[in-house]
PDB file of N, CA and C in Angstrom:
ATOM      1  N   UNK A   1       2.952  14.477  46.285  1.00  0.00           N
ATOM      2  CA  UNK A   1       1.547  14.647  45.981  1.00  0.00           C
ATOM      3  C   UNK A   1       1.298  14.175  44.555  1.00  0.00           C
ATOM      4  N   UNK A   2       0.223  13.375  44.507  1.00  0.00           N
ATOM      5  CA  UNK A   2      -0.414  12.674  43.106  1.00  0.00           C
ATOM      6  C   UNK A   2      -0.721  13.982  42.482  1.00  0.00           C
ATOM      7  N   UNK A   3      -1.010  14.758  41.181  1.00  0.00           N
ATOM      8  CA  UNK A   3      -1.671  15.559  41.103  1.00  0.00           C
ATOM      9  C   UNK A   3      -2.745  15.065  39.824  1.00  0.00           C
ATOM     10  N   UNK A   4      -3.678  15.392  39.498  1.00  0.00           N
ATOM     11  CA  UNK A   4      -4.201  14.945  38.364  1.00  0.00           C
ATOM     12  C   UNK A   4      -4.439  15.887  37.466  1.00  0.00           C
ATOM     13  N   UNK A   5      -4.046  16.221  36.113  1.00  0.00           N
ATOM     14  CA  UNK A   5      -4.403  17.130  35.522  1.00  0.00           C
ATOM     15  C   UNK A   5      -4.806  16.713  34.306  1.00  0.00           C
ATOM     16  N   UNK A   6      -6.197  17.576  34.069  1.00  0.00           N
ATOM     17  CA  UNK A   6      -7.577  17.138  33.391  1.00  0.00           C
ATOM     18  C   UNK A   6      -7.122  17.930  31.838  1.00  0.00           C
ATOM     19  N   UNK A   7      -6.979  17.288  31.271  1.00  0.00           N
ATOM     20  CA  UNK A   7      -6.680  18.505  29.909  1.00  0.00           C
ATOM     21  C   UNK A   7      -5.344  18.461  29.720  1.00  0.00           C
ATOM     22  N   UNK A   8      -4.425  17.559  29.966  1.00  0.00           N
ATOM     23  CA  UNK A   8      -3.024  17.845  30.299  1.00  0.00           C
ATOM     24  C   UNK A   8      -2.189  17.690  29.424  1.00  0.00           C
ATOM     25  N   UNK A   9      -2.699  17.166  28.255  1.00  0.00           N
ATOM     26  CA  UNK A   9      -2.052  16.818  27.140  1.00  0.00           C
ATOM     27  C   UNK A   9      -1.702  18.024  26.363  1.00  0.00           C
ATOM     28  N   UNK A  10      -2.865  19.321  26.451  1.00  0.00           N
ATOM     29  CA  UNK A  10      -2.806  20.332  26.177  1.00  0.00           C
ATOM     30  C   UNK A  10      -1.773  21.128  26.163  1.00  0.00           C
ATOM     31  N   UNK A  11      -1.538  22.483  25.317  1.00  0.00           N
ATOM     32  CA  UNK A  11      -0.641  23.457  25.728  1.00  0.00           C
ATOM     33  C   UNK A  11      -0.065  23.753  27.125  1.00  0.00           C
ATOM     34  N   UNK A  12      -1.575  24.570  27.485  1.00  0.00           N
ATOM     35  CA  UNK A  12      -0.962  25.194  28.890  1.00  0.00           C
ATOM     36  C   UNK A  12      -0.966  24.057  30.054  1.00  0.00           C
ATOM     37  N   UNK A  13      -1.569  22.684  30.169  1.00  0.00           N
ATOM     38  CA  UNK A  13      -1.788  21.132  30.768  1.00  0.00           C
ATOM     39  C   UNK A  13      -0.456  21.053  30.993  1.00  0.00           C
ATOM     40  N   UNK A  14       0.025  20.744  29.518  1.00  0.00           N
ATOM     41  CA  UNK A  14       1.582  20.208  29.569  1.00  0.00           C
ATOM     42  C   UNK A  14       2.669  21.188  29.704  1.00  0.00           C
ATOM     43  N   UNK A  15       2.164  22.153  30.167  1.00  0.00           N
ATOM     44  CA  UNK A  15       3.019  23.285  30.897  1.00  0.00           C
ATOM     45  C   UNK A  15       3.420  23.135  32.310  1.00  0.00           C
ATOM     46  N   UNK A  16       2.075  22.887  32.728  1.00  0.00           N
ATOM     47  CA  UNK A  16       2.061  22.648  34.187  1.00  0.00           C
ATOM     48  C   UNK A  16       2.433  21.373  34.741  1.00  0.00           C
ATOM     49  N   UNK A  17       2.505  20.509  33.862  1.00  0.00           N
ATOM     50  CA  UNK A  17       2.419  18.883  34.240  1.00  0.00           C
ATOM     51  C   UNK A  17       4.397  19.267  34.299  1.00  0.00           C
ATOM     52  N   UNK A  18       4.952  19.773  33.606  1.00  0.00           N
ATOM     53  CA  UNK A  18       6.208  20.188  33.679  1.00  0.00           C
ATOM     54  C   UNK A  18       6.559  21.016  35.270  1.00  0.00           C
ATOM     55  N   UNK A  19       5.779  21.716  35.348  1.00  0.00           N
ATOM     56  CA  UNK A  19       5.944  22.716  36.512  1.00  0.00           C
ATOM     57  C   UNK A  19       5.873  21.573  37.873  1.00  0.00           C
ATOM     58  N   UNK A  20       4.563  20.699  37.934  1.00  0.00           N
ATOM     59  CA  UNK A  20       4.554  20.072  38.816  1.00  0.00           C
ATOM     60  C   UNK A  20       5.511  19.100  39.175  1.00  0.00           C
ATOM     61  N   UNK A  21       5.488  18.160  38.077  1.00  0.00           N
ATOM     62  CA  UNK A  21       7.156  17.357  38.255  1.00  0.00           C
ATOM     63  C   UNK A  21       8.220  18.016  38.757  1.00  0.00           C
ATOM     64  N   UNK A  22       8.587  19.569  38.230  1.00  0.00           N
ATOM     65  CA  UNK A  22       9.926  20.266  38.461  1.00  0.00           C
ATOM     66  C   UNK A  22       9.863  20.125  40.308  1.00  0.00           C
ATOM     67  N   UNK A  23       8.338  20.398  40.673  1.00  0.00           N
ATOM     68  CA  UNK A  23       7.566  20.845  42.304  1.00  0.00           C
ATOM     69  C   UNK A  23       8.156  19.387  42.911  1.00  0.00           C
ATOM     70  N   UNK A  24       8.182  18.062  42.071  1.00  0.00           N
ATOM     71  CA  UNK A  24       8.435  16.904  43.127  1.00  0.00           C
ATOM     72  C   UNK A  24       6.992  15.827  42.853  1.00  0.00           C
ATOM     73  N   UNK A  25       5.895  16.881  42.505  1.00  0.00           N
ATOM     74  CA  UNK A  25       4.724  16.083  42.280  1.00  0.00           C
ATOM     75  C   UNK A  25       4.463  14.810  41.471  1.00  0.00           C
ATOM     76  N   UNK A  26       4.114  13.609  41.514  1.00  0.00           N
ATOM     77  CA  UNK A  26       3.941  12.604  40.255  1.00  0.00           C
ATOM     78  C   UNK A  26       2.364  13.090  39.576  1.00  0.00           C
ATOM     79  N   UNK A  27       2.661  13.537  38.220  1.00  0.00           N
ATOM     80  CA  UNK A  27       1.507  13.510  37.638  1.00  0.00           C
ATOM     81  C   UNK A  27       0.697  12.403  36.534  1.00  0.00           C
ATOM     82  N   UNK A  28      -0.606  12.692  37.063  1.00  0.00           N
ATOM     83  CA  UNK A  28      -1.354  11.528  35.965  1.00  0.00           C
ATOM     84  C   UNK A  28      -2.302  12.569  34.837  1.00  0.00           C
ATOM     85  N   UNK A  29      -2.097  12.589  33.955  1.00  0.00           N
ATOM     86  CA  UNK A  29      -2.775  13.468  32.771  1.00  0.00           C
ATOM     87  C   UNK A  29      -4.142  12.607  32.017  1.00  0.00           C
ATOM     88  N   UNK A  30      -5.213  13.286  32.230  1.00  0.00           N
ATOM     89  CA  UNK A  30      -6.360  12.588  31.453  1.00  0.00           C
ATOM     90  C   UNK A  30      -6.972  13.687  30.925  1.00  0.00           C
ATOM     91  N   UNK A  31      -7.005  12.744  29.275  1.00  0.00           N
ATOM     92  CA  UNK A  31      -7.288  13.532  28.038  1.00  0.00           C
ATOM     93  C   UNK A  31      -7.591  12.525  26.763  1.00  0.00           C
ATOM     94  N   UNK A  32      -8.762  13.569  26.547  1.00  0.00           N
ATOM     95  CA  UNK A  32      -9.589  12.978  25.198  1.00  0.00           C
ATOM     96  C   UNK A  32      -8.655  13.024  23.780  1.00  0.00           C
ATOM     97  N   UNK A  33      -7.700  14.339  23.838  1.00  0.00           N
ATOM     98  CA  UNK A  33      -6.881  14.090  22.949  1.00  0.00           C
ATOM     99  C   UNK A  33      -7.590  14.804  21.866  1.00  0.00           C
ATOM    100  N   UNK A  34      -8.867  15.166  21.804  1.00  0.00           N
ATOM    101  CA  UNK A  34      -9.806  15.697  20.941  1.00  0.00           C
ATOM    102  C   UNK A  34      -8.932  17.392  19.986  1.00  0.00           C
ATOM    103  N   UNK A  35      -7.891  17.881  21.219  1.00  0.00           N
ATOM    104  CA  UNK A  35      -7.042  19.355  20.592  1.00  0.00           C
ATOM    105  C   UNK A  35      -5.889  19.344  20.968  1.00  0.00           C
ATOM    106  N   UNK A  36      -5.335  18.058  20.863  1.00  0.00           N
ATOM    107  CA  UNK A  36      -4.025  18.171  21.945  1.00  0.00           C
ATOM    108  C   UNK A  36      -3.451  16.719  21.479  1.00  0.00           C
ATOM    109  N   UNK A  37      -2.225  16.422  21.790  1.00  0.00           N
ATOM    110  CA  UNK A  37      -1.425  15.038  20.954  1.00  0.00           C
ATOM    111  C   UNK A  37      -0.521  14.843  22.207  1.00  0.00           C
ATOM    112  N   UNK A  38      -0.440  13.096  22.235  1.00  0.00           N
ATOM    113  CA  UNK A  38       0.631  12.560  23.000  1.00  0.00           C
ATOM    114  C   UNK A  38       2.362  13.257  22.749  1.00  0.00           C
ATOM    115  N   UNK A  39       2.449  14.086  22.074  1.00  0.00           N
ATOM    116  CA  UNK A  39       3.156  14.284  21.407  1.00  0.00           C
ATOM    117  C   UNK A  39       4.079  15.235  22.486  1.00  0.00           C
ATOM    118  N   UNK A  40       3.392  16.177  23.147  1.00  0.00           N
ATOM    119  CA  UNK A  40       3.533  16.940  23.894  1.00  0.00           C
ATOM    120  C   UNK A  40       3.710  16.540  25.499  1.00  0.00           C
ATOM    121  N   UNK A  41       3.047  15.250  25.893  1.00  0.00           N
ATOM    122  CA  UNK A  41       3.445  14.668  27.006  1.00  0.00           C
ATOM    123  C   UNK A  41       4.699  13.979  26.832  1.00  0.00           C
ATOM    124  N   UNK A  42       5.342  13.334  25.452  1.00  0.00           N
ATOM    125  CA  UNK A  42       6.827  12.769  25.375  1.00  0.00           C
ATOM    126  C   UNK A  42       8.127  14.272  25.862  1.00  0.00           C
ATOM    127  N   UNK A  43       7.553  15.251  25.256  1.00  0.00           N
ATOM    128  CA  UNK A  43       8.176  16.050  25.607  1.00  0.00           C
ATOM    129  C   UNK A  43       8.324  16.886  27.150  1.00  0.00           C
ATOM    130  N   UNK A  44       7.200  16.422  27.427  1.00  0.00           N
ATOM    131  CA  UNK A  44       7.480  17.142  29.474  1.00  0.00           C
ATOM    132  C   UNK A  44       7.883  16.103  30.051  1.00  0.00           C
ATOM    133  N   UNK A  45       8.085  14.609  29.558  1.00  0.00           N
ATOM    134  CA  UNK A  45       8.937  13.735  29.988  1.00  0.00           C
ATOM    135  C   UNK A  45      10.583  13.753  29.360  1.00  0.00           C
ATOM    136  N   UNK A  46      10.320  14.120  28.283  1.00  0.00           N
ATOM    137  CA  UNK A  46      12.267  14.366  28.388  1.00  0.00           C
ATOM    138  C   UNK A  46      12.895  15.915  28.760  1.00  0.00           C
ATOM    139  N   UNK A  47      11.698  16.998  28.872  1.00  0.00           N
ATOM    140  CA  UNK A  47      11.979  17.950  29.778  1.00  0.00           C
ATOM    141  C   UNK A  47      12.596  17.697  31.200  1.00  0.00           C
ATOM    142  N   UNK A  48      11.337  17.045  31.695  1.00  0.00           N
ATOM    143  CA  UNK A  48      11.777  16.623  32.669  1.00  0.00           C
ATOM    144  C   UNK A  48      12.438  15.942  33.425  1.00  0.00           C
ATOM    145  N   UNK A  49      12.897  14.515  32.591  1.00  0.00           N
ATOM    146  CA  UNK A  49      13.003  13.287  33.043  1.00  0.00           C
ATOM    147  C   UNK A  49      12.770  12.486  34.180  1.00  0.00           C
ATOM    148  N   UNK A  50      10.978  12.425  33.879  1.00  0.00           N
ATOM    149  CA  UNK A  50      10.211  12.193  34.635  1.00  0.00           C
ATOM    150  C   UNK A  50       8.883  11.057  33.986  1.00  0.00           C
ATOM    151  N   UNK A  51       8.660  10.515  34.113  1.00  0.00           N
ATOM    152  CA  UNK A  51       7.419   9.589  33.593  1.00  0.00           C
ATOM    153  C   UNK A  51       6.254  10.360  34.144  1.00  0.00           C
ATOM    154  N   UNK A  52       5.411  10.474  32.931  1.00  0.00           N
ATOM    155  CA  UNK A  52       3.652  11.203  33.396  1.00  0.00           C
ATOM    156  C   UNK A  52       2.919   9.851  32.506  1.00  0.00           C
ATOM    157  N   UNK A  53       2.357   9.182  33.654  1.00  0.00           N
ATOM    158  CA  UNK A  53       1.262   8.756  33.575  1.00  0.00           C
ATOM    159  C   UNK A  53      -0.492   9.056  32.943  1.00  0.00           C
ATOM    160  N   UNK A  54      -0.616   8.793  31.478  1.00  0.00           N
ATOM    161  CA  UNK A  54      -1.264   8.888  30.800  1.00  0.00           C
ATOM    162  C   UNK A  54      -3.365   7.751  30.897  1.00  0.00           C
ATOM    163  N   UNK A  55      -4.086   8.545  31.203  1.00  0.00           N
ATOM    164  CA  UNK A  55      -5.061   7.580  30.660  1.00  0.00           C
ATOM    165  C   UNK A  55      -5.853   8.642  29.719  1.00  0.00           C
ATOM    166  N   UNK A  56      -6.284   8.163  28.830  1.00  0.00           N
ATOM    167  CA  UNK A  56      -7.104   8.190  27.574  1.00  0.00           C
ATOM    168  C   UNK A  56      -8.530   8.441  28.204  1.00  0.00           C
ATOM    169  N   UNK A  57      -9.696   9.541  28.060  1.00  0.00           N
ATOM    170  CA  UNK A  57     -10.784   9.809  28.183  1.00  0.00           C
ATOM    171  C   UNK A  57     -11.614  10.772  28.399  1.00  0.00           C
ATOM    172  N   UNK A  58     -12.661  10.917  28.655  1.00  0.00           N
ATOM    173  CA  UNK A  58     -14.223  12.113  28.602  1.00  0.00           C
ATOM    174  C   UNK A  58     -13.983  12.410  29.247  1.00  0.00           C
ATOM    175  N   UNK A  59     -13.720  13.550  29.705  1.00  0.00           N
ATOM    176  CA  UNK A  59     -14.327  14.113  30.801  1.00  0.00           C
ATOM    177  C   UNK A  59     -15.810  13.967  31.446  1.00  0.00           C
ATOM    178  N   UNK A  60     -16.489  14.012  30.256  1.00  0.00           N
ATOM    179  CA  UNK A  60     -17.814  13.633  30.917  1.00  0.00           C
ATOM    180  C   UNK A  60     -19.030  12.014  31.359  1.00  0.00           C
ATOM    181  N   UNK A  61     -17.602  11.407  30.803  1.00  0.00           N
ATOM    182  CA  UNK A  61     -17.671  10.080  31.106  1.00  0.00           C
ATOM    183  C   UNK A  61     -17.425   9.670  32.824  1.00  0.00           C
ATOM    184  N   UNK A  62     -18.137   9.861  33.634  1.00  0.00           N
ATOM    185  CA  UNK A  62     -17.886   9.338  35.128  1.00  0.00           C
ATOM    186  C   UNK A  62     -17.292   8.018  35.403  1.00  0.00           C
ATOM    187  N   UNK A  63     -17.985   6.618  34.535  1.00  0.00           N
ATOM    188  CA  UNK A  63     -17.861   5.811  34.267  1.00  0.00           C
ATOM    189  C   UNK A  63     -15.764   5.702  34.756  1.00  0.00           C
ATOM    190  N   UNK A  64     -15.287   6.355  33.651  1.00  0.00           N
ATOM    191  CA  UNK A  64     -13.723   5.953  33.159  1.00  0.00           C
ATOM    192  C   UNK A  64     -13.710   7.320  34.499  1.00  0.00           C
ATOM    193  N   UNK A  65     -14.130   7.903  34.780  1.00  0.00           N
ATOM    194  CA  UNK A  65     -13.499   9.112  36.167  1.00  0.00           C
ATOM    195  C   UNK A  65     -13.220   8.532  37.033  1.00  0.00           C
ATOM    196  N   UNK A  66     -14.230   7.741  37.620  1.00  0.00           N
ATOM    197  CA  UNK A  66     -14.552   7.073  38.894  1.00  0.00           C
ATOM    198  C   UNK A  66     -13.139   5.568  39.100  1.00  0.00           C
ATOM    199  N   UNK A  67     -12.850   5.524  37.853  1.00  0.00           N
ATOM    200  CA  UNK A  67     -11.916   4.182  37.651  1.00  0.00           C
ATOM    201  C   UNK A  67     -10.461   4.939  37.493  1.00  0.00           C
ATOM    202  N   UNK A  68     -10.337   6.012  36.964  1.00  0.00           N
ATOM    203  CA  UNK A  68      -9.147   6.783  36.935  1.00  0.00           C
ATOM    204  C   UNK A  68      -8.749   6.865  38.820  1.00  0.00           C
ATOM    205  N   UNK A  69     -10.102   7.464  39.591  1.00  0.00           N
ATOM    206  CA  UNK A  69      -9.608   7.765  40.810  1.00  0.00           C
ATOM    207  C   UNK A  69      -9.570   6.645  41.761  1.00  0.00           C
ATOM    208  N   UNK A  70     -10.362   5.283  41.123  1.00  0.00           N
ATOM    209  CA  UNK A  70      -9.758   4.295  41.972  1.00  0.00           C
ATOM    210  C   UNK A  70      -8.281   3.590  42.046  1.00  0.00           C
ATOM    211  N   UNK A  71      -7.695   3.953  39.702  1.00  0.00           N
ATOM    212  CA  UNK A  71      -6.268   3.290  40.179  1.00  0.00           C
ATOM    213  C   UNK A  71      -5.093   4.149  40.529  1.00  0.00           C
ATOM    214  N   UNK A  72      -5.906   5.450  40.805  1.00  0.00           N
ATOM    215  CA  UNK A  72      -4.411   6.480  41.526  1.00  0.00           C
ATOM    216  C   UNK A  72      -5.279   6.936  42.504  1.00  0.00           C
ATOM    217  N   UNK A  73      -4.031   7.346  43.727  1.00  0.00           N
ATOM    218  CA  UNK A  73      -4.364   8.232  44.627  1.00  0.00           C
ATOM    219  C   UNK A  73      -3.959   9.424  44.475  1.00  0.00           C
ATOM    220  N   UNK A  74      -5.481  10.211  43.808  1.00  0.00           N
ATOM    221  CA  UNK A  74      -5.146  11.397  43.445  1.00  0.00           C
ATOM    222  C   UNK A  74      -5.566  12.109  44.761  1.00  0.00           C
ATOM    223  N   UNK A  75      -4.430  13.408  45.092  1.00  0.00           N
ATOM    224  CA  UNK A  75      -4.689  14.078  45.867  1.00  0.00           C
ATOM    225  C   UNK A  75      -4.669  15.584  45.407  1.00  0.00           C
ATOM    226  N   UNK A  76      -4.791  15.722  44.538  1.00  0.00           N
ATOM    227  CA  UNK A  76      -5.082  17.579  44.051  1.00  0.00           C
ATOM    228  C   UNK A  76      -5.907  17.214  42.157  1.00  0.00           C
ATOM    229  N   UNK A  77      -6.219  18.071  41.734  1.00  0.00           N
ATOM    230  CA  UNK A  77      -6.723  18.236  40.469  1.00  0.00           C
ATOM    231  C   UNK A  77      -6.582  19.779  39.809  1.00  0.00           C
ATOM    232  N   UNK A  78      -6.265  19.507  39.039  1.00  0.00           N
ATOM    233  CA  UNK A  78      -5.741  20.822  38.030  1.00  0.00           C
ATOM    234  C   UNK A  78      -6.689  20.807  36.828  1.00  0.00           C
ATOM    235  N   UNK A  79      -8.161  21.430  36.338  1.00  0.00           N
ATOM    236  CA  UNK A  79      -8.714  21.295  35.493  1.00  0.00           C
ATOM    237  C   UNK A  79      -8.296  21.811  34.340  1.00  0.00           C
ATOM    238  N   UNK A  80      -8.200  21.543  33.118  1.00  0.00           N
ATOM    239  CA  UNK A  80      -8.137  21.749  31.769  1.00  0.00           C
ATOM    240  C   UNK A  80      -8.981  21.148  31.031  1.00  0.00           C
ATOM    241  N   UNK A  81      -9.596  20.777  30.726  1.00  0.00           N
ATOM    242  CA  UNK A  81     -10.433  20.028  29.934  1.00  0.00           C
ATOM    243  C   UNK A  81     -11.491  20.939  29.343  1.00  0.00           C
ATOM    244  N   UNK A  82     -11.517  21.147  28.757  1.00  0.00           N
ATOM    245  CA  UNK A  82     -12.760  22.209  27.982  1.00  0.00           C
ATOM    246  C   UNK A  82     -12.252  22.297  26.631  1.00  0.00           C
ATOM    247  N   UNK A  83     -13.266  22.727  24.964  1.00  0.00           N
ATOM    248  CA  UNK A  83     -13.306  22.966  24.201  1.00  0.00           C
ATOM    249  C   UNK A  83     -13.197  23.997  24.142  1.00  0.00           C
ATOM    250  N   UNK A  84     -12.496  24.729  23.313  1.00  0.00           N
ATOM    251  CA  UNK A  84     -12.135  26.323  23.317  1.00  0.00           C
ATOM    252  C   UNK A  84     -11.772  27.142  22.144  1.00  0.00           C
ATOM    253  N   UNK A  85     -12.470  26.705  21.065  1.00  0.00           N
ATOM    254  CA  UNK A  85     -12.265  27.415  19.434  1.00  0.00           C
ATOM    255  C   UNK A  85     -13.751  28.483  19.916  1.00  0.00           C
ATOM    256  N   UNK A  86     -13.637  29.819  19.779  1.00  0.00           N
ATOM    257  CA  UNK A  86     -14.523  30.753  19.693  1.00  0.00           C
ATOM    258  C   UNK A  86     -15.518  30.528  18.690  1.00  0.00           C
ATOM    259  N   UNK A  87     -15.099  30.645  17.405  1.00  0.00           N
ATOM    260  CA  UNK A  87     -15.798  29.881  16.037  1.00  0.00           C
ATOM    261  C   UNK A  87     -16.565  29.361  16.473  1.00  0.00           C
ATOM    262  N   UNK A  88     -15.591  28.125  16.462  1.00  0.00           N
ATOM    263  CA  UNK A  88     -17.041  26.697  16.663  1.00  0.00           C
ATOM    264  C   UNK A  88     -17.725  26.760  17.691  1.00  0.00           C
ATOM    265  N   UNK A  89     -17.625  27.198  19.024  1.00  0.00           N
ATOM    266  CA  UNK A  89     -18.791  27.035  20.565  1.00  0.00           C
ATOM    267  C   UNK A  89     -20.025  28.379  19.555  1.00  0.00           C
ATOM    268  N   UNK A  90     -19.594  29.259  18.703  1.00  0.00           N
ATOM    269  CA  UNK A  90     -20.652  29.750  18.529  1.00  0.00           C
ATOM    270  C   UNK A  90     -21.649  28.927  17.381  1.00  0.00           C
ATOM    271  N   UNK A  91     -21.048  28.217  16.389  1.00  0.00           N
ATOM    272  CA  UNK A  91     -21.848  27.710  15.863  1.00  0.00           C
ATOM    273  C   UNK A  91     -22.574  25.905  16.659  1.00  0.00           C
ATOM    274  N   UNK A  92     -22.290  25.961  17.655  1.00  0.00           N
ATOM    275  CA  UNK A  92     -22.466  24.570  18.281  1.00  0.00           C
ATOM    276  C   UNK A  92     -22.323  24.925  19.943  1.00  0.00           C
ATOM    277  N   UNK A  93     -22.826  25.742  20.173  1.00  0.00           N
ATOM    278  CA  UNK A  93     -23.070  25.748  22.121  1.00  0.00           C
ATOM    279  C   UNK A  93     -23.371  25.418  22.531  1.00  0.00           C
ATOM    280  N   UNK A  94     -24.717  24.288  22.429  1.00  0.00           N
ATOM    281  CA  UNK A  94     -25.156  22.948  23.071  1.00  0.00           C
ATOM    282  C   UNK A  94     -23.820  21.842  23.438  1.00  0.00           C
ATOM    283  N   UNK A  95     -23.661  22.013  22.145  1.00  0.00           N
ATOM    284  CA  UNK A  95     -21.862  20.858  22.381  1.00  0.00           C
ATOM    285  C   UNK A  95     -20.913  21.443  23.364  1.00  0.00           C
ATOM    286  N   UNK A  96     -20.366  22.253  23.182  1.00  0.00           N
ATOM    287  CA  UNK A  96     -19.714  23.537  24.384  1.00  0.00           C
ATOM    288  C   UNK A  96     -20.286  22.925  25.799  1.00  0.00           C
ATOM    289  N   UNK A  97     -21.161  23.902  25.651  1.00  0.00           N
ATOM    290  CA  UNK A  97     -22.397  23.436  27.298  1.00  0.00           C
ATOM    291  C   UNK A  97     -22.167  22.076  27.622  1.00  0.00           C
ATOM    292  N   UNK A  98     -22.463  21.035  27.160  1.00  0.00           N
ATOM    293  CA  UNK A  98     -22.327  19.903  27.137  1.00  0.00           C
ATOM    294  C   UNK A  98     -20.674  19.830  28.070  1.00  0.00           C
ATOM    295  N   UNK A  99     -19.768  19.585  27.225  1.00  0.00           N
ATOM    296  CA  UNK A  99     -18.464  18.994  27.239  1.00  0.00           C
ATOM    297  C   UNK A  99     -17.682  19.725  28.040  1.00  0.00           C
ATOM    298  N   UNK A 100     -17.889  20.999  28.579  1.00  0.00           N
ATOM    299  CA  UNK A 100     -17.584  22.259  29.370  1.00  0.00           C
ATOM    300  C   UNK A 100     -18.026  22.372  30.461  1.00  0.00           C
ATOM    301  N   UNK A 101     -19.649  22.664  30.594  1.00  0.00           N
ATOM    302  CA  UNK A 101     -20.257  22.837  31.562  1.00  0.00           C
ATOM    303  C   UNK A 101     -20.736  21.141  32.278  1.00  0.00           C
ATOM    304  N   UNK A 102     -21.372  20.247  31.401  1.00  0.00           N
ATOM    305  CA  UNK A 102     -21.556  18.965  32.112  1.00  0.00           C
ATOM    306  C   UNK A 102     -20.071  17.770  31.894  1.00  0.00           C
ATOM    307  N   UNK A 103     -19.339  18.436  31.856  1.00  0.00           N
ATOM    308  CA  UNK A 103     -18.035  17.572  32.270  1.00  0.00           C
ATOM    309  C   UNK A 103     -17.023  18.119  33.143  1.00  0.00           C
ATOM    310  N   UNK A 104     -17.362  19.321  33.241  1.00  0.00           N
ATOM    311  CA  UNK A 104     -16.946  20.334  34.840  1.00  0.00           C
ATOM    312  C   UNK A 104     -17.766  19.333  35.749  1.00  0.00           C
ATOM    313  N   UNK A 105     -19.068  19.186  35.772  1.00  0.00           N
ATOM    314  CA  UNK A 105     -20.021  19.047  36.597  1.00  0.00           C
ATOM    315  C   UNK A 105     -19.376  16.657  37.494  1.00  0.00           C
ATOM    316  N   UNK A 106     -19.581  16.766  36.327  1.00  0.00           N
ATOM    317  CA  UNK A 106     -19.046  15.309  36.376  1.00  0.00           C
ATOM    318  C   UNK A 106     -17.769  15.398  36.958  1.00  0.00           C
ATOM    319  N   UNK A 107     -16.731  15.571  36.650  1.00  0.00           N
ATOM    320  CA  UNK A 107     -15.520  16.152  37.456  1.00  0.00           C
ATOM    321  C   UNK A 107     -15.881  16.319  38.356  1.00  0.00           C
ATOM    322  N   UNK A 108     -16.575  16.761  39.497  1.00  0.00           N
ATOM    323  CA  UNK A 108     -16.393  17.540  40.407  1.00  0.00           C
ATOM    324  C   UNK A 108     -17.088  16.311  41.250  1.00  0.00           C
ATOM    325  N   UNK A 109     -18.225  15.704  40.709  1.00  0.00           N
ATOM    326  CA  UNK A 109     -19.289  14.833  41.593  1.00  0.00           C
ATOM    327  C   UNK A 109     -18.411  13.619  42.004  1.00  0.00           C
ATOM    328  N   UNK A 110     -17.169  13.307  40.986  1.00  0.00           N
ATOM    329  CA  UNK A 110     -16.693  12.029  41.166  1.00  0.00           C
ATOM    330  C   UNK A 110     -15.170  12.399  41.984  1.00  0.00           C
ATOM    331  N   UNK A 111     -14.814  13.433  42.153  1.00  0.00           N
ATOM    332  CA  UNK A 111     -14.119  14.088  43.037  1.00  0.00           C
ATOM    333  C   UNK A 111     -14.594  14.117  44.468  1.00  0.00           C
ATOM    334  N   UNK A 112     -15.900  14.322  44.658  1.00  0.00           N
ATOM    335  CA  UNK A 112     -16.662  14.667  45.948  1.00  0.00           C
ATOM    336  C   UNK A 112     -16.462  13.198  46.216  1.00  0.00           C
ATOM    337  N   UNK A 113     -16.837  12.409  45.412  1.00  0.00           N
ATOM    338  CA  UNK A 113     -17.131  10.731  45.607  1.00  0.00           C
ATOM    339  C   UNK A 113     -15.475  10.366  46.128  1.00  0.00           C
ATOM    340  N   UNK A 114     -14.364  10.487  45.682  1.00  0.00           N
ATOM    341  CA  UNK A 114     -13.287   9.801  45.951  1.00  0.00           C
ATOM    342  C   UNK A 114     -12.832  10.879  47.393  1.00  0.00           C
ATOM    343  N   UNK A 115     -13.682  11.761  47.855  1.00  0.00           N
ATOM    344  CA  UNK A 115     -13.208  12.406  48.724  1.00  0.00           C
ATOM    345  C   UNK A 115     -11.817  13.036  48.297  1.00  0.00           C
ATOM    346  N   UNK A 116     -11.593  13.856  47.005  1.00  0.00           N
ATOM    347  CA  UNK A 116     -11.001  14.811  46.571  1.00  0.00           C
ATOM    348  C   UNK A 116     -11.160  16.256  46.488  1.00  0.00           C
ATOM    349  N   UNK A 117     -10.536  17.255  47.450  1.00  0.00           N
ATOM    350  CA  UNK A 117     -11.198  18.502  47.068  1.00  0.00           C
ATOM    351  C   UNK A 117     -10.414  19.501  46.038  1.00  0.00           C
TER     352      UNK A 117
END
């Protein structure tokens, strides 16, 4: 199983992107990189010794979604992608809302579109 995990570059992302490889799964990780470093995907590849397939991007960009799910056949999705400093969503919750709530939303429409559930 392809899996795709959204945020994966992340802590708990590149936890799981470990877990899934260990499962047999090939994973593809897409991430803005905005709280999180390639740094951490070199390492669930020599954890694992396994290649994770990296693309660079928004979540709320459909545009680069819609092209992610045409050059893999993704068959599951693991979301991570969200902003998550307490601090800052309170001084900036439009941005939050935004990148959280309308890049959940986007996720999901271009999922419905590639016939992903």
């Amino acid at each position: 199983m392809k899996v795709l995990l959204t945020g994966g570059a992340g802590y708990i992302g590149s936890h799981t992107a470990v877990e899934c490889l260990a499962a047999g799964h090939e994973v593809v990780v897409f991430d803005n990189l905005s709280n999180s470093s390639l740094k951490s995907l070199d390492r669930v590849a020599q954890i694992s010794g396994k290649p994770v397939d990296f693309v660079q991007g928004d979540i709320r960009d459909r545009a680069a979604l819609r092209q992610l799910f045409a050059d893999y056949a993704i068959d599951a999705v693991v979301h991570f992608a969200g902003l998550k400093a307490v601090g800052e969503s309170v001084e900036k919750p439009l941005w939050y809302y935004d990148n959280n709530i309308a890049g959940s939303i986007a996720l999901f429409e271009v999922m419905a579109e590639a016939g992903v559930k």
